[in-house]
PDB file of N, CA and C in Angstrom:
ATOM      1  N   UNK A   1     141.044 -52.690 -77.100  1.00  0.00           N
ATOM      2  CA  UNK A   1     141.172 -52.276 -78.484  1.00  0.00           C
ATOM      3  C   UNK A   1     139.878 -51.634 -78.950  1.00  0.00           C
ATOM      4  N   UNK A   2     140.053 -50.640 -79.979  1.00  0.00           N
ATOM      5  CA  UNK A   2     138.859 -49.778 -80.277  1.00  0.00           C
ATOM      6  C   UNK A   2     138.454 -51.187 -82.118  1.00  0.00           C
ATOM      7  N   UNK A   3     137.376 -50.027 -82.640  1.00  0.00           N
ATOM      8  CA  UNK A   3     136.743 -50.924 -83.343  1.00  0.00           C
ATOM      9  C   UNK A   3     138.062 -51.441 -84.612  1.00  0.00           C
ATOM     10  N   UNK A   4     138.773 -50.367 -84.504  1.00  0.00           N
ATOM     11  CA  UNK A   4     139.819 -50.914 -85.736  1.00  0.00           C
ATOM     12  C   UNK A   4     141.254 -51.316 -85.322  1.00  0.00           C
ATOM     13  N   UNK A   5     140.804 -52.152 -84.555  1.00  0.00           N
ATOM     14  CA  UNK A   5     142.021 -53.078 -83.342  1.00  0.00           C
ATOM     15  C   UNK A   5     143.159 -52.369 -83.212  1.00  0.00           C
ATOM     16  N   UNK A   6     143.040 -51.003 -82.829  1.00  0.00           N
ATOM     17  CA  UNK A   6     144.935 -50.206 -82.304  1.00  0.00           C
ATOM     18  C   UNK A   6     143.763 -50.423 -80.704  1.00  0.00           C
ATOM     19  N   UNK A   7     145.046 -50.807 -79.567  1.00  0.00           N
ATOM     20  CA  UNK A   7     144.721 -50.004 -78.329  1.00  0.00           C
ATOM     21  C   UNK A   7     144.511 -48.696 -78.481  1.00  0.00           C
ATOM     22  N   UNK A   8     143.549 -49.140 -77.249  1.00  0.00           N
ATOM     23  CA  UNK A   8     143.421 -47.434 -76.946  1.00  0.00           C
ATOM     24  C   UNK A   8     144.609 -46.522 -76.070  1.00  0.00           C
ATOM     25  N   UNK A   9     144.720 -45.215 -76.269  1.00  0.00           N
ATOM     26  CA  UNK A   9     145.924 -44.674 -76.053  1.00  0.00           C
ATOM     27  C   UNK A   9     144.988 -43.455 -75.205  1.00  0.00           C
ATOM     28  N   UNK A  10     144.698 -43.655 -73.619  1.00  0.00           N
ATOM     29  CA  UNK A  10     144.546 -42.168 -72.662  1.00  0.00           C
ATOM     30  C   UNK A  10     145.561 -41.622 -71.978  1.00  0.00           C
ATOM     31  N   UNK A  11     145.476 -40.560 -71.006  1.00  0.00           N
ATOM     32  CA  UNK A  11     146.478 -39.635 -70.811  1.00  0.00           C
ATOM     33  C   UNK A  11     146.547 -40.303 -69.947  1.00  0.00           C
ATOM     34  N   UNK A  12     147.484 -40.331 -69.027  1.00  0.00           N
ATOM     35  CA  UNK A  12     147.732 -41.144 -67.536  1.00  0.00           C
ATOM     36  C   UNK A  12     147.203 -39.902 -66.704  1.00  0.00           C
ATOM     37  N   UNK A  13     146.183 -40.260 -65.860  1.00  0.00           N
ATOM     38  CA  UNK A  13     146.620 -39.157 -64.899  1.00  0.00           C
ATOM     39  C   UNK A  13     147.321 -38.435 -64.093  1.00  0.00           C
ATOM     40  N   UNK A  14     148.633 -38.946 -63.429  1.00  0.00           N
ATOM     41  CA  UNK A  14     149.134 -38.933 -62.780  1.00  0.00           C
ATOM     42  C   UNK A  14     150.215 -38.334 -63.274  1.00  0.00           C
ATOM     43  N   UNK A  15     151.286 -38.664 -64.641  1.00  0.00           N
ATOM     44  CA  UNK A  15     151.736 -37.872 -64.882  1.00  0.00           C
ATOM     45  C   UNK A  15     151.499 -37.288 -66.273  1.00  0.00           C
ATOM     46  N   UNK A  16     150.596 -37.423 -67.022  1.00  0.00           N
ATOM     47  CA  UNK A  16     149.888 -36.697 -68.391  1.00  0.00           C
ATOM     48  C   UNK A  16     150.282 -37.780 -69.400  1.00  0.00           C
ATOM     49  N   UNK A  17     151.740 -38.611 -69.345  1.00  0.00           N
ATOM     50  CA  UNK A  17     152.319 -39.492 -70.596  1.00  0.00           C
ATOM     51  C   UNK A  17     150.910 -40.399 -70.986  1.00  0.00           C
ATOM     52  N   UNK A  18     151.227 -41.026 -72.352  1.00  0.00           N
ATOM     53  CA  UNK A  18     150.339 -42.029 -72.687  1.00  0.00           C
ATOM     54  C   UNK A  18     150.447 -43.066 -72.165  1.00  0.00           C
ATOM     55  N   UNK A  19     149.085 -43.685 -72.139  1.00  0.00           N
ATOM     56  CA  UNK A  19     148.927 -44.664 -71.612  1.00  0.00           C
ATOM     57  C   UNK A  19     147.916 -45.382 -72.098  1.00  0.00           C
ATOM     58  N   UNK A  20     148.514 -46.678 -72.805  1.00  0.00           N
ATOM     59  CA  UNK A  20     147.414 -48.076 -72.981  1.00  0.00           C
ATOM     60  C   UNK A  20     146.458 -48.488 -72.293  1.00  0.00           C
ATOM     61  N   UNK A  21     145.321 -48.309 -72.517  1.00  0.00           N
ATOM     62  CA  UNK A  21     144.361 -48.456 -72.019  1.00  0.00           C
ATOM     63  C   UNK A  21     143.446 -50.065 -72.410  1.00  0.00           C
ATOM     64  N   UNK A  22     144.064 -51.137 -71.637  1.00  0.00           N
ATOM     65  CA  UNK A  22     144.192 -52.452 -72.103  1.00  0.00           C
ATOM     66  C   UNK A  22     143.966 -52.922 -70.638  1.00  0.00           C
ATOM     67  N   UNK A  23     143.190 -54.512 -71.304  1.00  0.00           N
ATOM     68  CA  UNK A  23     142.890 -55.511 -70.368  1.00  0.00           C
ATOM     69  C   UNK A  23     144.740 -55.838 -69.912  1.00  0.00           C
ATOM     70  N   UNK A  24     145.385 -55.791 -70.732  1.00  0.00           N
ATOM     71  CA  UNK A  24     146.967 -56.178 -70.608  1.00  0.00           C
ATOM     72  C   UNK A  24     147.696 -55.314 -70.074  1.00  0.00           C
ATOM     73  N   UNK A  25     146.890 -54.010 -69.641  1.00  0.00           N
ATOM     74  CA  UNK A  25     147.928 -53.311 -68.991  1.00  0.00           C
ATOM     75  C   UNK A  25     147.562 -53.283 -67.360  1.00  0.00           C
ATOM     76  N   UNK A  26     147.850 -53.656 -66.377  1.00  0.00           N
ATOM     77  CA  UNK A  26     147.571 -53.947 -64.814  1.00  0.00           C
ATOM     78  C   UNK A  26     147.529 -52.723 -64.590  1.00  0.00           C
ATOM     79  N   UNK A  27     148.046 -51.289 -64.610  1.00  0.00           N
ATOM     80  CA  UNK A  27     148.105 -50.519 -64.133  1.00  0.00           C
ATOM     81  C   UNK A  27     146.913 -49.435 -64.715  1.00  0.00           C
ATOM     82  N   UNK A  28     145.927 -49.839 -65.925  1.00  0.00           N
ATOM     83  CA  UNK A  28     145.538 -49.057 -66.323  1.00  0.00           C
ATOM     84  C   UNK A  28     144.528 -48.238 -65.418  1.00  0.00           C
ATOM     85  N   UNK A  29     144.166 -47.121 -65.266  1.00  0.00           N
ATOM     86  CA  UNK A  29     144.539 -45.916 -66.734  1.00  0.00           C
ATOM     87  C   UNK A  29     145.836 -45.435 -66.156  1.00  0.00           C
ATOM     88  N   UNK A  30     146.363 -45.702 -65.834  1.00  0.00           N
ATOM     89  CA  UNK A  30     147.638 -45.200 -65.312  1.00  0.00           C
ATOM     90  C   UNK A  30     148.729 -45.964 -66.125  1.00  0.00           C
ATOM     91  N   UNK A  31     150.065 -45.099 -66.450  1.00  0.00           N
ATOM     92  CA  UNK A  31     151.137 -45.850 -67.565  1.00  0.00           C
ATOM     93  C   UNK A  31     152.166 -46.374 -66.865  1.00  0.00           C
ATOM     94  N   UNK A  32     152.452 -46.687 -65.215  1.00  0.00           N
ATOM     95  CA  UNK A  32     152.678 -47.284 -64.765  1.00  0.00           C
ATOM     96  C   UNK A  32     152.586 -47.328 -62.949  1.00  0.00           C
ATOM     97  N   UNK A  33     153.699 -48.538 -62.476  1.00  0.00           N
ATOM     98  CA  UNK A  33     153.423 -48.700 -60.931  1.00  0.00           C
ATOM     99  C   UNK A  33     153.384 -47.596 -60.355  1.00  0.00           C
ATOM    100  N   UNK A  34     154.615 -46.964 -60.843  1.00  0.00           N
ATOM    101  CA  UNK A  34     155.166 -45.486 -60.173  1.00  0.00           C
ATOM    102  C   UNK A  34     153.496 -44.713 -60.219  1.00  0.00           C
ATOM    103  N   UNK A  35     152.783 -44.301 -60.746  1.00  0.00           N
ATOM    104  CA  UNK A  35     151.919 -43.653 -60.854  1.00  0.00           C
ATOM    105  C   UNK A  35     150.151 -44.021 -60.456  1.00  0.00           C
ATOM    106  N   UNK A  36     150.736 -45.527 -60.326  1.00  0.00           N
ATOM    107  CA  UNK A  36     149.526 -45.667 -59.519  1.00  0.00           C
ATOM    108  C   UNK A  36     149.437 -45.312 -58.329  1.00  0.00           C
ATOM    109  N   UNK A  37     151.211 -45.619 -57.764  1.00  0.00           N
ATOM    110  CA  UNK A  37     151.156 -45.653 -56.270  1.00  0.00           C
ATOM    111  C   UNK A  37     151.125 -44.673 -55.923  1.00  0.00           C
ATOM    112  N   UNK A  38     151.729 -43.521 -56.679  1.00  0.00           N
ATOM    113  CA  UNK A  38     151.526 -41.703 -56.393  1.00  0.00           C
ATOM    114  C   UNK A  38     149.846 -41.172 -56.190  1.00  0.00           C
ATOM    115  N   UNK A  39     149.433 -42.173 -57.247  1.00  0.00           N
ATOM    116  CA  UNK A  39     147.949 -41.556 -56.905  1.00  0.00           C
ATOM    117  C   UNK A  39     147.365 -42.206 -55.392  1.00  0.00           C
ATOM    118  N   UNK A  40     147.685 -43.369 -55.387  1.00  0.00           N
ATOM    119  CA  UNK A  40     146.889 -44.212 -53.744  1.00  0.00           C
ATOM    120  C   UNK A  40     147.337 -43.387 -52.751  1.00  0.00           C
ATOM    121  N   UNK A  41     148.572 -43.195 -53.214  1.00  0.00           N
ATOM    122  CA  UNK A  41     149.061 -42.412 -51.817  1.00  0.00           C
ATOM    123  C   UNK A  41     148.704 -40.786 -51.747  1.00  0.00           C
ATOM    124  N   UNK A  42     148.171 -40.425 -52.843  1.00  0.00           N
ATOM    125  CA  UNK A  42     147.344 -39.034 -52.665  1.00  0.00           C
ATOM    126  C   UNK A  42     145.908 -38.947 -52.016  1.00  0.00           C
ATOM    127  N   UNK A  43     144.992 -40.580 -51.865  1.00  0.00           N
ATOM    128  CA  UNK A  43     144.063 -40.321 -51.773  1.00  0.00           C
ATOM    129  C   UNK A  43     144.116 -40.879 -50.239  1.00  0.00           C
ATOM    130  N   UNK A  44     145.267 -41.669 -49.975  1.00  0.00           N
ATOM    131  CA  UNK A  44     145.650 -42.023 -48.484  1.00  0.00           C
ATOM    132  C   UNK A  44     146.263 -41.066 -48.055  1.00  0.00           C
ATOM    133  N   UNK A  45     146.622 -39.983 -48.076  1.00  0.00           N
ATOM    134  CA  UNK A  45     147.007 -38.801 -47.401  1.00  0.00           C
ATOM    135  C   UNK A  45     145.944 -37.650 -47.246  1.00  0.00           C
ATOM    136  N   UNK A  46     145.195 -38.147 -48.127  1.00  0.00           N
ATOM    137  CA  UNK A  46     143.745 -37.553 -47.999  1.00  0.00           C
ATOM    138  C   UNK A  46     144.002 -36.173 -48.676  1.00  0.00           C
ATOM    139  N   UNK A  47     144.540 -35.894 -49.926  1.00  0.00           N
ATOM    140  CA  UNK A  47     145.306 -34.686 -50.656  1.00  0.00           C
ATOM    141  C   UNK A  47     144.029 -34.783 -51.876  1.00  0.00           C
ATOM    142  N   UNK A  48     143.367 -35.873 -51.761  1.00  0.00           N
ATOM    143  CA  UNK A  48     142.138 -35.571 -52.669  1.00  0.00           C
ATOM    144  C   UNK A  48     141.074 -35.811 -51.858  1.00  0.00           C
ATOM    145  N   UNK A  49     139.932 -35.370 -51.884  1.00  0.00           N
ATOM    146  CA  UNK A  49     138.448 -35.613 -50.597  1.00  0.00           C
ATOM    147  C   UNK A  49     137.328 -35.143 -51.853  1.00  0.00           C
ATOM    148  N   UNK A  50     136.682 -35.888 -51.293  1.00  0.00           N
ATOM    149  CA  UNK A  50     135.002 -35.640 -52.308  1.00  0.00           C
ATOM    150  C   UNK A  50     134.366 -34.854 -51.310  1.00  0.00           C
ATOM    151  N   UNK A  51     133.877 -33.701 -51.918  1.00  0.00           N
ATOM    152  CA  UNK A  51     132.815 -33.058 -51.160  1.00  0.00           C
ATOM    153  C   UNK A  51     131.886 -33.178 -50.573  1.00  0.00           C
ATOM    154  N   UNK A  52     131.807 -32.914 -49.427  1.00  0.00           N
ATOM    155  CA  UNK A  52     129.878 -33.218 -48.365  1.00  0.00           C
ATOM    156  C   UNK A  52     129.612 -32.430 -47.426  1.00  0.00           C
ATOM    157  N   UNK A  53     128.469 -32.313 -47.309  1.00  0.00           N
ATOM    158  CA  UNK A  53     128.139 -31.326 -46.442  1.00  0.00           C
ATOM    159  C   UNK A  53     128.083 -31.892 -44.853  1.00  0.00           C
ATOM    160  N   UNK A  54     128.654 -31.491 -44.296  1.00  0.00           N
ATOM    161  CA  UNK A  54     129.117 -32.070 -42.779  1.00  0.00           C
ATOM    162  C   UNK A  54     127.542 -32.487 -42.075  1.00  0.00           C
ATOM    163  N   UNK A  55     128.073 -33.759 -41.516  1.00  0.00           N
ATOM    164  CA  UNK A  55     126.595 -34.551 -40.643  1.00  0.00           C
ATOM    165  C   UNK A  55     126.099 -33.368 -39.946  1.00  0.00           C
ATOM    166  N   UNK A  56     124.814 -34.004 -39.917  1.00  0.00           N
ATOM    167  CA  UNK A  56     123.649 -33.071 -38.613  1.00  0.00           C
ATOM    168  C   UNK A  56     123.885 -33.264 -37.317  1.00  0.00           C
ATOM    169  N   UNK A  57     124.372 -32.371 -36.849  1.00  0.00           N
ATOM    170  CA  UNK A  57     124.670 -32.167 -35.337  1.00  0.00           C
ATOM    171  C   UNK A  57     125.891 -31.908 -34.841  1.00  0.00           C
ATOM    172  N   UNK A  58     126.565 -31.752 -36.191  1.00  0.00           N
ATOM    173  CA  UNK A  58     128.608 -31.982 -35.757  1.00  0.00           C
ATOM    174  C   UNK A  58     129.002 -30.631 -35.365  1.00  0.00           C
ATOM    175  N   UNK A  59     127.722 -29.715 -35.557  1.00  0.00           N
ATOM    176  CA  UNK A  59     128.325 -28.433 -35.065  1.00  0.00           C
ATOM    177  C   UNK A  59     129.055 -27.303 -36.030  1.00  0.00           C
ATOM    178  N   UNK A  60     130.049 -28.204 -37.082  1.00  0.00           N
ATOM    179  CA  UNK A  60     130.493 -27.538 -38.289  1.00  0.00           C
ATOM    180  C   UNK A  60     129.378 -27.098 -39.080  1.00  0.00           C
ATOM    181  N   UNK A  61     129.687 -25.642 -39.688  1.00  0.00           N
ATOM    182  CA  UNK A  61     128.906 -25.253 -40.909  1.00  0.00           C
ATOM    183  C   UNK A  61     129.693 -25.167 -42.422  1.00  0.00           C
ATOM    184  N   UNK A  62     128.984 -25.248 -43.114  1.00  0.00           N
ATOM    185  CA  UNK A  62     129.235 -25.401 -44.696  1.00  0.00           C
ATOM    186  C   UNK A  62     129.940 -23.823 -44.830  1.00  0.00           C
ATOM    187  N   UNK A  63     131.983 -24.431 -45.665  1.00  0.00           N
ATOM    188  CA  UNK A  63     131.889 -22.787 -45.820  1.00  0.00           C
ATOM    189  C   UNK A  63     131.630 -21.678 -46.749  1.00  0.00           C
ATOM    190  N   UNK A  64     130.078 -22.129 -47.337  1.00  0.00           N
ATOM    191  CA  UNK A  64     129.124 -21.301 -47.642  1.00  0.00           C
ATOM    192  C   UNK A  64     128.432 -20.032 -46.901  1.00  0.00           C
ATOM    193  N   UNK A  65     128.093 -20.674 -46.052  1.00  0.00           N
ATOM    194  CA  UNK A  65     127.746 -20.177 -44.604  1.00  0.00           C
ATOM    195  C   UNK A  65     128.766 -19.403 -43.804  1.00  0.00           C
ATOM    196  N   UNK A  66     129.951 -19.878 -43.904  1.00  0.00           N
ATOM    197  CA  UNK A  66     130.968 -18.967 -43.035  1.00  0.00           C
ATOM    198  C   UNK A  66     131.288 -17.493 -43.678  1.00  0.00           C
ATOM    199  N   UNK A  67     130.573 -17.071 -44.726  1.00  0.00           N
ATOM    200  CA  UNK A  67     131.115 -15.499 -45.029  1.00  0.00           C
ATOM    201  C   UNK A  67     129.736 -14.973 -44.839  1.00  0.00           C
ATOM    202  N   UNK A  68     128.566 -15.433 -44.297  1.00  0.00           N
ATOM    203  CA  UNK A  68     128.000 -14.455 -43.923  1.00  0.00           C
ATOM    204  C   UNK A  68     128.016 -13.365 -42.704  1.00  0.00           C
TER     205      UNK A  68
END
């Protein structure tokens, strides 16, 4: 709850609807199961990756480097 006790109300990520943003909601920030599990399973399919620049020695170059 914000300072004038309404929950808070964010976008879900997963599919944009609102979503309660509460100790009472298990799924938060997400507005429900369905959308948590869409997201786990985006980051277990590896459909989201954080950027890095490949270890020293792996041979790969940054493709920064590949349009020169």
């Amino acid at each position: 709850m914000n300072a004038t006790g309404k929950p808070r109300i964010v976008r879900c990520p997963t599919c944009g609807g609102d979503s309660v943003y509460a100790s009472d909601n298990p799924y938060r920030p997400f507005c429900s199961e369905r959308c948590k599990n869409v997201d786990f399973g985006a980051w277990a399919s590896e459909s989201y990756r954080v950027a890095a620049p490949p270890p020293p020695g792996s041979g790969a170059t940054p493709a920064a480097d590949a349009d020169d």
